[in-house]
Protein backbone atom coordinates (compact mmCIF):
# COMPACT_ATOMS: atom_id res chain seq x y z
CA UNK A 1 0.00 0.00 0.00
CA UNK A 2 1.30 3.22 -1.02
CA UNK A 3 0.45 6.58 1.36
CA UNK A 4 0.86 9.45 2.45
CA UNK A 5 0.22 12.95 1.33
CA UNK A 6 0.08 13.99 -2.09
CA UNK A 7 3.05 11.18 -2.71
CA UNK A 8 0.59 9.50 -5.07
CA UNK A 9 -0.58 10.77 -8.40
CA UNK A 10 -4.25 9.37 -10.14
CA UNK A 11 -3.52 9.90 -13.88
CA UNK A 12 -5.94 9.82 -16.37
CA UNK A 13 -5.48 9.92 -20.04
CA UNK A 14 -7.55 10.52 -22.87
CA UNK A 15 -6.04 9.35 -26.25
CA UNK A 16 -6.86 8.09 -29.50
CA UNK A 17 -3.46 5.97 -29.50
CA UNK A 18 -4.29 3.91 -26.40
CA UNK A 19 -1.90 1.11 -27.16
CA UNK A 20 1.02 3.04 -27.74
CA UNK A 21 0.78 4.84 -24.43
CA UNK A 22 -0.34 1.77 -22.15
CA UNK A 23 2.43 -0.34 -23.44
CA UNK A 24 5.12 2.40 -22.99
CA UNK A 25 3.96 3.36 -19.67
CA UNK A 26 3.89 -0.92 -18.49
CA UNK A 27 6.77 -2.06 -20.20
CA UNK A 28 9.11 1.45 -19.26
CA UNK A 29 7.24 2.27 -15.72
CA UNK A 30 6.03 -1.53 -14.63
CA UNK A 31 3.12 0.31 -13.78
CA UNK A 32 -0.31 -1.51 -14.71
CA UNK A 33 -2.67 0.19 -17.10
CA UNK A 34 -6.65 0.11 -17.14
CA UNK A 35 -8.74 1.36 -20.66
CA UNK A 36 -12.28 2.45 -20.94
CA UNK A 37 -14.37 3.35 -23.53
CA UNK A 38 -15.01 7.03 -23.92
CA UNK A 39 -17.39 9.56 -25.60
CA UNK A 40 -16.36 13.03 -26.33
CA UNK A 41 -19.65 14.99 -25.16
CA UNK A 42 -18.29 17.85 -27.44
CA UNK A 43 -17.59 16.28 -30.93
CA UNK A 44 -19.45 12.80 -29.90
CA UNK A 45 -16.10 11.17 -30.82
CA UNK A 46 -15.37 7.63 -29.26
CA UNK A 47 -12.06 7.67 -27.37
CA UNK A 48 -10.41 5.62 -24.93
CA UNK A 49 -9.58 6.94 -21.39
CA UNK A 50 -6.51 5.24 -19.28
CA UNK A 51 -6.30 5.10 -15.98
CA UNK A 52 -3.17 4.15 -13.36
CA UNK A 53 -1.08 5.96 -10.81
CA UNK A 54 2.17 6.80 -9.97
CA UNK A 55 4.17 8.03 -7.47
CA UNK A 56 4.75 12.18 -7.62
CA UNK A 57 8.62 11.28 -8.76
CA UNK A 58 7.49 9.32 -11.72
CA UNK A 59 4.63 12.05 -13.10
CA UNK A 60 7.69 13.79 -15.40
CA UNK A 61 8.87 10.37 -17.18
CA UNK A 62 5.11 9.49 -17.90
CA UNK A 63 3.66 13.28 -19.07
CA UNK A 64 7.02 12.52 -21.52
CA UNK A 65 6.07 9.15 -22.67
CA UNK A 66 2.48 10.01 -23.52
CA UNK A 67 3.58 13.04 -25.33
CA UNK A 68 5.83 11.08 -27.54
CA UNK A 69 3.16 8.50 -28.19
CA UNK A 70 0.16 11.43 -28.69
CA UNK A 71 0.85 14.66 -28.39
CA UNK A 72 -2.72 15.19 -28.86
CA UNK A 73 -3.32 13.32 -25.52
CA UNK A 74 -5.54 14.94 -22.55
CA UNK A 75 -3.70 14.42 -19.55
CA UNK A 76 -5.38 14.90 -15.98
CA UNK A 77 -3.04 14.28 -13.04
CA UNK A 78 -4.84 14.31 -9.70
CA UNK A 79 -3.60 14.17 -6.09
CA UNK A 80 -4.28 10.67 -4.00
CA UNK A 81 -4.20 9.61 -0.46
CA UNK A 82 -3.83 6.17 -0.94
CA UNK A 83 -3.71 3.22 -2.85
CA UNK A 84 -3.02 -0.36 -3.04
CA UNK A 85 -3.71 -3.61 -4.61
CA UNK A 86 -3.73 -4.02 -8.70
CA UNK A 87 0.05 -5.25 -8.87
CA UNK A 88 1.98 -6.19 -11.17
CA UNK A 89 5.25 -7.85 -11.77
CA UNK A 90 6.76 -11.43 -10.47
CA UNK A 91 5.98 -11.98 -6.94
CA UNK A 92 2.33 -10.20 -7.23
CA UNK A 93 -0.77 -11.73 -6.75
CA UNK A 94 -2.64 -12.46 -10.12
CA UNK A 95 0.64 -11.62 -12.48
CA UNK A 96 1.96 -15.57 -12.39
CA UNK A 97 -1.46 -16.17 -14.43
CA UNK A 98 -0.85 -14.02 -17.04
CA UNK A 99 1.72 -14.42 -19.92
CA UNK A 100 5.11 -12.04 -20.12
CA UNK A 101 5.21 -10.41 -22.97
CA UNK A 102 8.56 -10.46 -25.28
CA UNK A 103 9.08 -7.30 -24.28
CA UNK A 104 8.30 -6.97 -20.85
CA UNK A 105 6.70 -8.19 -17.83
CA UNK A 106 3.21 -9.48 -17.35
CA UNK A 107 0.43 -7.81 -18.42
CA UNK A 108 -2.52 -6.58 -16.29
CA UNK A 109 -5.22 -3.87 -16.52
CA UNK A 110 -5.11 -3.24 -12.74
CA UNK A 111 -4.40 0.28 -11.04
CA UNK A 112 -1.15 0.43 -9.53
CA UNK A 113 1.94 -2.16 -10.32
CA UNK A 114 4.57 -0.55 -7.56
CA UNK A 115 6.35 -2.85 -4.87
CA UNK A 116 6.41 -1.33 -1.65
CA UNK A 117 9.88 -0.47 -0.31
C-alpha cells in the first residue's frame, strides 16, 4: 500500500493511441494500465480513457512518454491519499497467471503495479 500525502498521483489519459501509451507506460514504468471506452460529449467522438497511478517522482517520465506516443493526448493528473492492490510484476498476486510479454513483464489492466519499499 502506497500513502501518504500527495506522494501518489491518479492519472488519467484521454487518447486516440491507447496502445502506444499503455504499453510504454507498463513495459518502461512496470506500472499496470486500465482502458475504458469514452465519448467526447463535445464532438461525440469515441475515445479511450486510461487510468493508473504513480508516485509524484514518476509524473515527469510518464507526461514525456504520452507526449511522444500522442501529443494530442488529454492528460489529468490528480492528487491521491492512498492506494493499493492491482500489482503487477513477479511476486504479485494475479501476475503468475498471465503471460510475459517479449518485451516486458506481465500484463494486467489493474491500477497500480509498484512494490512497496
Amino acid at each position: 500500500m502506497l500513502e501518504g500525502p500527495s506522494i501518489i498521483r491518479p492519472i488519467f489519459i484521454i487518447s486516440d493511441r491507447p496502445e502506444q501509451i499503455s504499453q510504454a507506460i507498463i513495459e518502461r514504468m512496470g506500472v499496470g494500465v486500465t482502458a475504458f471506452s469514452v465519448t467526447g460529449m463535445f464532438t461525440h467522438s469515441e475515445h479511450a480513457m486510461l487510468f493508473c497511478t504513480v508516485n509524484r517522482s514518476e509524473v515527469k517520465l510518464l507526461k514525456s512518454m504520452v507526449r511522444e506516443a500522442d501529443p494530442r493526448a488529454f492528460v489529468v493528473i490528480a492528487h491521491g491519499h492512498q492506494t493499493a492492490g492491482g500489482m503487477l510484476g513477479p511476486g504479485w498476486h494475479g501476475a503468475e497467471s498471465r503471460p510475459a510479454t517479449p518485451s516486458g513483464p506481465a500484463k494486467a489492466d489493474l491500477m497500480h503495479s509498484k512494490k512497496p519499499e
